[in-house]
C-alpha atoms as a PDB file:
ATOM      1  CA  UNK A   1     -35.036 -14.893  -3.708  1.00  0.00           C
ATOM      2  CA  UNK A   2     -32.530 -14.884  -6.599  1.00  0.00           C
ATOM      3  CA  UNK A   3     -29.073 -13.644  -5.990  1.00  0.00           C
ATOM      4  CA  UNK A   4     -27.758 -10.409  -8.191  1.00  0.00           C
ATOM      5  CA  UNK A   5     -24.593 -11.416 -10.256  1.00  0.00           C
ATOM      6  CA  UNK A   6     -21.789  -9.117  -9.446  1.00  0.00           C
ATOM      7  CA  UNK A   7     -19.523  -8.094 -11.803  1.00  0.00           C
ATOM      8  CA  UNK A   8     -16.777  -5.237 -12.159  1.00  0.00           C
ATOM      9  CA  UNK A   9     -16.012  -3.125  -9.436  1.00  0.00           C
ATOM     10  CA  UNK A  10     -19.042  -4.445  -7.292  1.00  0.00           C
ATOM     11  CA  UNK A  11     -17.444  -7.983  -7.210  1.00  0.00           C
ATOM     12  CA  UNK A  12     -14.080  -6.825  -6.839  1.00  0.00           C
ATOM     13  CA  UNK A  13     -14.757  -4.817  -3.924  1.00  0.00           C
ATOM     14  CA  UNK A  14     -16.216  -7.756  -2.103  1.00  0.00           C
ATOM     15  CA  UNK A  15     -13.789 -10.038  -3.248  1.00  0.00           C
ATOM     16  CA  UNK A  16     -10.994  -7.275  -1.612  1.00  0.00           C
ATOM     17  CA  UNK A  17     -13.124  -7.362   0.987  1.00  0.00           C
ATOM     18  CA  UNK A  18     -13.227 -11.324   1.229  1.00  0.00           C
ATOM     19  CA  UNK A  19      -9.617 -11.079   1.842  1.00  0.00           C
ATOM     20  CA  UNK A  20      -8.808  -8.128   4.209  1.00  0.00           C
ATOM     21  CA  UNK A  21     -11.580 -10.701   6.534  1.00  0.00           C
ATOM     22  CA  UNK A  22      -9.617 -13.704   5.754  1.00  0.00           C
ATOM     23  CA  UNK A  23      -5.952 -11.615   6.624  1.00  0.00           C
ATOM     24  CA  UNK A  24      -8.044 -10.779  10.261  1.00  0.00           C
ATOM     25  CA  UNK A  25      -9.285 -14.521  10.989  1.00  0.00           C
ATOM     26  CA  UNK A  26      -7.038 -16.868   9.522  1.00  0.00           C
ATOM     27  CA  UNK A  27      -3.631 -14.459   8.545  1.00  0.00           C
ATOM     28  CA  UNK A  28      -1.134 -14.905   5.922  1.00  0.00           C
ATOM     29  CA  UNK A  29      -0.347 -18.764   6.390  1.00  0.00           C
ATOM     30  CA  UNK A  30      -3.735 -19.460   6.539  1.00  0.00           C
ATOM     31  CA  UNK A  31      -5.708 -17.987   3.825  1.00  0.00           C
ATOM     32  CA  UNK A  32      -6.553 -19.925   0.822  1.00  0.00           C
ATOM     33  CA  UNK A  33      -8.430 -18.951  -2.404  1.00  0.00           C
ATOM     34  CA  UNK A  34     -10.974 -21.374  -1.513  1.00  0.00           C
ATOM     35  CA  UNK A  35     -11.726 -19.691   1.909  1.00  0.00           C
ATOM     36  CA  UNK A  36     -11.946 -16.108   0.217  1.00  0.00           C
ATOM     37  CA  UNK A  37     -14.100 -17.576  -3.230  1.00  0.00           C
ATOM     38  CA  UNK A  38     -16.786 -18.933  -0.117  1.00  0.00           C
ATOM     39  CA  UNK A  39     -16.535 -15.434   1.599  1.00  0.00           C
ATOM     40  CA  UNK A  40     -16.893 -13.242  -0.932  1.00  0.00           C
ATOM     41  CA  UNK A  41     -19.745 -15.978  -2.281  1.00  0.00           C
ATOM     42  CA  UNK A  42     -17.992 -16.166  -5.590  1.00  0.00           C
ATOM     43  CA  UNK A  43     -16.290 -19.192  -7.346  1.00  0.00           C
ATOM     44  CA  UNK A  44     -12.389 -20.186  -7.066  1.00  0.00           C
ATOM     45  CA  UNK A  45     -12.347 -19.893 -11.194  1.00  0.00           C
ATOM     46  CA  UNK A  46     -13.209 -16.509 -10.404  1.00  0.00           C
ATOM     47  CA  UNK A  47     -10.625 -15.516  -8.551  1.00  0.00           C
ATOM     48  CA  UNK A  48      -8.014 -17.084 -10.609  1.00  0.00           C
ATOM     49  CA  UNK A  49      -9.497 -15.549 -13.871  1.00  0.00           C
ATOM     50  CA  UNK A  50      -8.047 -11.723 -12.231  1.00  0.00           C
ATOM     51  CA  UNK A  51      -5.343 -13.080  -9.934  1.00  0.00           C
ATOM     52  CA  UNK A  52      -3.119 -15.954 -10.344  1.00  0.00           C
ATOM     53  CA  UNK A  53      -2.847 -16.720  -6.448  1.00  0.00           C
ATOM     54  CA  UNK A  54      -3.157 -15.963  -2.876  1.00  0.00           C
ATOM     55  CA  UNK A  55       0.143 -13.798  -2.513  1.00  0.00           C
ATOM     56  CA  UNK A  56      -1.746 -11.801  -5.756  1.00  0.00           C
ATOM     57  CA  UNK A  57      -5.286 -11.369  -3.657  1.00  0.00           C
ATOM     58  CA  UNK A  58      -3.528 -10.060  -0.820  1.00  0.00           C
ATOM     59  CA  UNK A  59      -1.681  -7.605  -3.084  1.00  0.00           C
ATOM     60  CA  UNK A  60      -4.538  -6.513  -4.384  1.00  0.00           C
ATOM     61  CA  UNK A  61      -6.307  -5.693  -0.933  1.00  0.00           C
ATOM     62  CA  UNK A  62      -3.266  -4.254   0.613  1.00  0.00           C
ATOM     63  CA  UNK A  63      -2.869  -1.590  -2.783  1.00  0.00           C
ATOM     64  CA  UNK A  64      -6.839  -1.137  -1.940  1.00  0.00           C
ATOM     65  CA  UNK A  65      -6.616  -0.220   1.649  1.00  0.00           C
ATOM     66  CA  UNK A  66      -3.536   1.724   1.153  1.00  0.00           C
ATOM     67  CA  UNK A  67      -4.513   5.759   0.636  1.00  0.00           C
ATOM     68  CA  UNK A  68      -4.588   6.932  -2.970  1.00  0.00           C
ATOM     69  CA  UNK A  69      -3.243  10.339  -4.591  1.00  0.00           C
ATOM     70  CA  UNK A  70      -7.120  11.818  -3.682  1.00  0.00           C
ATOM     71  CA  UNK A  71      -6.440  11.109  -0.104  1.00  0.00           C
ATOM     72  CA  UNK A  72      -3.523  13.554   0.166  1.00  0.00           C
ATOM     73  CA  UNK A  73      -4.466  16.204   2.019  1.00  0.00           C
ATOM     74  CA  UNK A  74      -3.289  19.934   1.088  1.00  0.00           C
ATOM     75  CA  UNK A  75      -1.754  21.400   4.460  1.00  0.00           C
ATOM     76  CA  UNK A  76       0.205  23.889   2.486  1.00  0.00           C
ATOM     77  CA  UNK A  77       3.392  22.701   3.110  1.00  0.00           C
ATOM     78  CA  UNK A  78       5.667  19.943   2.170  1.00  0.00           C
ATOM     79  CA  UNK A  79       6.370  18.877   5.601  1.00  0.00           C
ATOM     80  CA  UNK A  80       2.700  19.414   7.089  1.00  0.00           C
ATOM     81  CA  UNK A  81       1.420  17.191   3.513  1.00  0.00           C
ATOM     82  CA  UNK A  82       4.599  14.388   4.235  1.00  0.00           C
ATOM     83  CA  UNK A  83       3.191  14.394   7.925  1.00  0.00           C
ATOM     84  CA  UNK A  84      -0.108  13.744   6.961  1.00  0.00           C
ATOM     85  CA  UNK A  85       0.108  11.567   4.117  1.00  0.00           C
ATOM     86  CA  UNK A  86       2.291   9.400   6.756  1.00  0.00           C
ATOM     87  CA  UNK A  87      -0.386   9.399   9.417  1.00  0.00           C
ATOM     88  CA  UNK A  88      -2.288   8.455   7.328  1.00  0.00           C
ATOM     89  CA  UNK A  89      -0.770   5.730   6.235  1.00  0.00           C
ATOM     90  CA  UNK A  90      -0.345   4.557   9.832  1.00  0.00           C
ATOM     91  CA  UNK A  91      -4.017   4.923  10.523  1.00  0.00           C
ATOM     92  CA  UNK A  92      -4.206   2.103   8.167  1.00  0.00           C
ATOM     93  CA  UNK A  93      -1.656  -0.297   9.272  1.00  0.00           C
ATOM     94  CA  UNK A  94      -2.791  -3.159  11.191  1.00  0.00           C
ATOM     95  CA  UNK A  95      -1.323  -6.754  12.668  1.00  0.00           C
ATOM     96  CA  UNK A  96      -2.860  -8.190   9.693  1.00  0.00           C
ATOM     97  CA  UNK A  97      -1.119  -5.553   7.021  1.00  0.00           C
ATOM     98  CA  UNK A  98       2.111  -6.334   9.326  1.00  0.00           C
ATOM     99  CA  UNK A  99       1.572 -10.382   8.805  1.00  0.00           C
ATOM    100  CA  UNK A 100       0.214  -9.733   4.735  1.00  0.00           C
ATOM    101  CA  UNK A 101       3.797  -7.546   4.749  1.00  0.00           C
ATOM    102  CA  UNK A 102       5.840 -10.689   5.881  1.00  0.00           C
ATOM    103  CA  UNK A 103       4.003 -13.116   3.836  1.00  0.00           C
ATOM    104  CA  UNK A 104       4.217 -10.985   0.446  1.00  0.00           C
ATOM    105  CA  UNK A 105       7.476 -10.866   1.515  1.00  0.00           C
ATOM    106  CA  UNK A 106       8.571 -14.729   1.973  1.00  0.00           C
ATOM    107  CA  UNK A 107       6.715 -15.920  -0.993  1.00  0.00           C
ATOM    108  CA  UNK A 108       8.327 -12.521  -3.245  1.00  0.00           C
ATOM    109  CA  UNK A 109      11.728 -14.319  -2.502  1.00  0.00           C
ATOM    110  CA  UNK A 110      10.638 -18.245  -3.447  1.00  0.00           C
ATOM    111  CA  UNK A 111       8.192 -17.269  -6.860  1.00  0.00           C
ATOM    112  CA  UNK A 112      10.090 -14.461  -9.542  1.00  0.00           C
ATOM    113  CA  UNK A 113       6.821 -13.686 -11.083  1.00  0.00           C
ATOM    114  CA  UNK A 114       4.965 -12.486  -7.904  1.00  0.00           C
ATOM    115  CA  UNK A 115       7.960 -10.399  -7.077  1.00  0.00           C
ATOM    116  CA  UNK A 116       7.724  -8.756 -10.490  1.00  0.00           C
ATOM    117  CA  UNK A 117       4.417  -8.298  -9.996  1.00  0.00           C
ATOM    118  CA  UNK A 118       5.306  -6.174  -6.668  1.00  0.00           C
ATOM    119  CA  UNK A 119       7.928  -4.381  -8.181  1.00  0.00           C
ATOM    120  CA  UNK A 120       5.994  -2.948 -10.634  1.00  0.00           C
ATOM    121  CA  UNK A 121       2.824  -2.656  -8.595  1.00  0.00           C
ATOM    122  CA  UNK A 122       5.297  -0.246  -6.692  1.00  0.00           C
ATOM    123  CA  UNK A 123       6.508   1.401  -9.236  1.00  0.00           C
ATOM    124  CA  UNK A 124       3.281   2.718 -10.553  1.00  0.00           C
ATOM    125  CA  UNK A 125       2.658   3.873  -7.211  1.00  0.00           C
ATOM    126  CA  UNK A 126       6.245   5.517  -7.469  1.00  0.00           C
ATOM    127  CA  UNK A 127       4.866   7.076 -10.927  1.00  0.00           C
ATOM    128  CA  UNK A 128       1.283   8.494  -9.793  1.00  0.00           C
ATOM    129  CA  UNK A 129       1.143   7.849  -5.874  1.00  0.00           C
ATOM    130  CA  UNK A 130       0.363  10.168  -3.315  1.00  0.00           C
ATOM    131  CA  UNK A 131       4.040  10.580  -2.249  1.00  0.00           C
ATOM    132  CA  UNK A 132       4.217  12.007  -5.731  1.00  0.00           C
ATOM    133  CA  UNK A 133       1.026  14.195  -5.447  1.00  0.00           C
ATOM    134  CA  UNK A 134       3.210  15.636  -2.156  1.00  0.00           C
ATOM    135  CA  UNK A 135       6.070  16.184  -4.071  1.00  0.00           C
ATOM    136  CA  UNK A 136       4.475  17.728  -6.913  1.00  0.00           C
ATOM    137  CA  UNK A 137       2.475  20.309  -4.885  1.00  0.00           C
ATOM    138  CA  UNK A 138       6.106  20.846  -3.246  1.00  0.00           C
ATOM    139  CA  UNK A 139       7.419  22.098  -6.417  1.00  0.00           C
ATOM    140  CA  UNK A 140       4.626  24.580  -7.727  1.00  0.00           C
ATOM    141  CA  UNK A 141       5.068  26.173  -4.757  1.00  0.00           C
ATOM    142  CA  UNK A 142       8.330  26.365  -5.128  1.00  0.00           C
ATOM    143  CA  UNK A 143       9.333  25.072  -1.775  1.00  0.00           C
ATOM    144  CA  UNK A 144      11.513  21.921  -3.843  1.00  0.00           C
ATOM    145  CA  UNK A 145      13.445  22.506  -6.632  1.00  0.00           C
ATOM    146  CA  UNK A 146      12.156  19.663  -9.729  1.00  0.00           C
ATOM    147  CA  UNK A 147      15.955  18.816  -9.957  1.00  0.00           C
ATOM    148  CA  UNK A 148      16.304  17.470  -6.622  1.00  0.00           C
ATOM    149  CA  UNK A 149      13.394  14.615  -7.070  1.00  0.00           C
ATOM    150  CA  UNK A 150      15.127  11.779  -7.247  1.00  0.00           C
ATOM    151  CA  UNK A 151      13.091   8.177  -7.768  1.00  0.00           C
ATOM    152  CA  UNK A 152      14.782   7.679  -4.891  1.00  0.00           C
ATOM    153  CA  UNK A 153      14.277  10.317  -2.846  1.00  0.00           C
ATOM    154  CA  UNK A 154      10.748  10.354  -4.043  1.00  0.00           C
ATOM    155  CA  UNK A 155      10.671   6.444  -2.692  1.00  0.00           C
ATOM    156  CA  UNK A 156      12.144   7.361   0.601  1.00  0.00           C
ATOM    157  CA  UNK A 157       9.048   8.114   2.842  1.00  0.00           C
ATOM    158  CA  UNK A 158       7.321   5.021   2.291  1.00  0.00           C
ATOM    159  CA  UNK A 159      10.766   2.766   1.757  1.00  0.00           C
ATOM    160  CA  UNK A 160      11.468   3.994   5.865  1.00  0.00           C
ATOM    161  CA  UNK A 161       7.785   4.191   6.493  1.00  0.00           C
ATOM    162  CA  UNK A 162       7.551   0.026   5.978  1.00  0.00           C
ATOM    163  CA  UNK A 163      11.086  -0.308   7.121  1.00  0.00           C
ATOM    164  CA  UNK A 164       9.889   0.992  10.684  1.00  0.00           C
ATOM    165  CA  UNK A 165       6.639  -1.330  10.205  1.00  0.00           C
ATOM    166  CA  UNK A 166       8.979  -4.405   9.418  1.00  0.00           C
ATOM    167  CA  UNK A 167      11.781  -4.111  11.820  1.00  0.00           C
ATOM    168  CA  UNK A 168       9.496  -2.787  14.701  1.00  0.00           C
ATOM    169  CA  UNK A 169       6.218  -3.958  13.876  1.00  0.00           C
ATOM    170  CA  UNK A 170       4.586  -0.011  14.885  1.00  0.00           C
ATOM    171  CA  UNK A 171       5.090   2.770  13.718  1.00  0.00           C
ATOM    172  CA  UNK A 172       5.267   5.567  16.172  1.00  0.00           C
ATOM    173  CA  UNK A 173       4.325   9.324  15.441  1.00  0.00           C
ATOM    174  CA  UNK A 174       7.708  10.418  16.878  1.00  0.00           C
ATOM    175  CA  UNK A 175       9.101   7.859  13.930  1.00  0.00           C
ATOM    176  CA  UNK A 176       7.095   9.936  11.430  1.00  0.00           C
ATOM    177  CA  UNK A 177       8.158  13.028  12.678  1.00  0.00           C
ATOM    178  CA  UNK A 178      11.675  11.915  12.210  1.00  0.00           C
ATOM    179  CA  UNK A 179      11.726  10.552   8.897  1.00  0.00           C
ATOM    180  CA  UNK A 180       9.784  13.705   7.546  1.00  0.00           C
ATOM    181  CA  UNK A 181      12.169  16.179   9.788  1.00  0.00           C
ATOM    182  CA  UNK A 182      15.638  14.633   9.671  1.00  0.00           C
ATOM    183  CA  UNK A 183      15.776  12.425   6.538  1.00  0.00           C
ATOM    184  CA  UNK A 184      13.451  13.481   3.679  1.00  0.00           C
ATOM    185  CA  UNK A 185      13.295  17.548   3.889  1.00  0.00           C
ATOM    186  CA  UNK A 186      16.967  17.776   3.895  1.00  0.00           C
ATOM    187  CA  UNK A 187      17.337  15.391   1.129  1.00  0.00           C
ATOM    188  CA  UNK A 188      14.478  17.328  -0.664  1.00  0.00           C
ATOM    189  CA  UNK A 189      15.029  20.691  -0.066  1.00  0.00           C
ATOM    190  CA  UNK A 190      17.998  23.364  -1.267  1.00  0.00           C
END
């Protein structure tokens, strides 16, 4: 029986796929492109035809697994959306997002073109994310005044959300409570 050829979104998926399986066997230090091209039953050229390396294929899965601006659920409220949108988040988090955290992290600080790559893979969540589908639904409801959404401010949830994840390695639903409570609705609202 003759294989299908993938192609698009199809082979993508498995290849993400190929990875998040390689993060849970072999972690960070010991994935390789080779180990994910034989996974996902695709060739090496492949891989390096949409991605330039290993830190770039883990990249890619972790922006797949991470929720999207659909996921965002309407509670009606700035907080109850923040709280969700961060539990969800959590839901997500495994040791193998906590080890593909470390190891984006090492090789961002030895190759400049990966950690460009990051930075603006964040900042186009930053631009269309769901923190900014929270915020957004905050103002037309008028619970946030535009004026007071900062990038920063608007980078703040997730920036304490994965500084909890890094410096603890969990993140805790009395930690979400806090940053929501005592850090970000201040900052946000009047």
């Amino acid at each position: 029986m003759a294989e299908t050829r993938r192609r698009g979104e199809a082979l993508e998926a498995a290849i993400v796929d190929a990875v998040w399986a390689e993060l849970a066997e072999s972690g960070y230090a010991g994935l390789t492109v080779g180990g994910v091209a034989e996974r996902a039953r695709t060739s090496k050229a492949v891989l390096y035809r949409r991605w330039p390396g290993r830190a770039a294929l883990v990249l890619a899965a972790l922006t797949q697994h991470a929720p999207s601006a659909e996921d965002v659920p309407d509670t009606g409220s700035l907080r109850g959306d923040l709280l969700a949108l961060l539990r969800t988040i959590t839901t997500g988090v495994s040791a193998r997002s906590i080890d593909a955290l470390w190891g984006l992290l090492t090789e961002t600080a030895r190759d400049p073109q990966l950690a460009a790559l990051v930075r603006e893979q964040l900042a186009e969540l930053q631009r269309t994310g769901p923190v900014v589908v929270v915020f957004e639904r905050a103002v037309a409801r008028g619970e946030v005044d535009a004026a007071r959404l900062t990038p920063r401010l608007v980078r703040l949830p997730a920036d304490l959300l994965r500084s909890e994840l890094l410096v603890y390695g969990e993140i805790t639903d009395a930690a979400i409570v806090e940053i929501v409570d005592d850090v970000v609705l201040p900052l946000a609202r009047v």
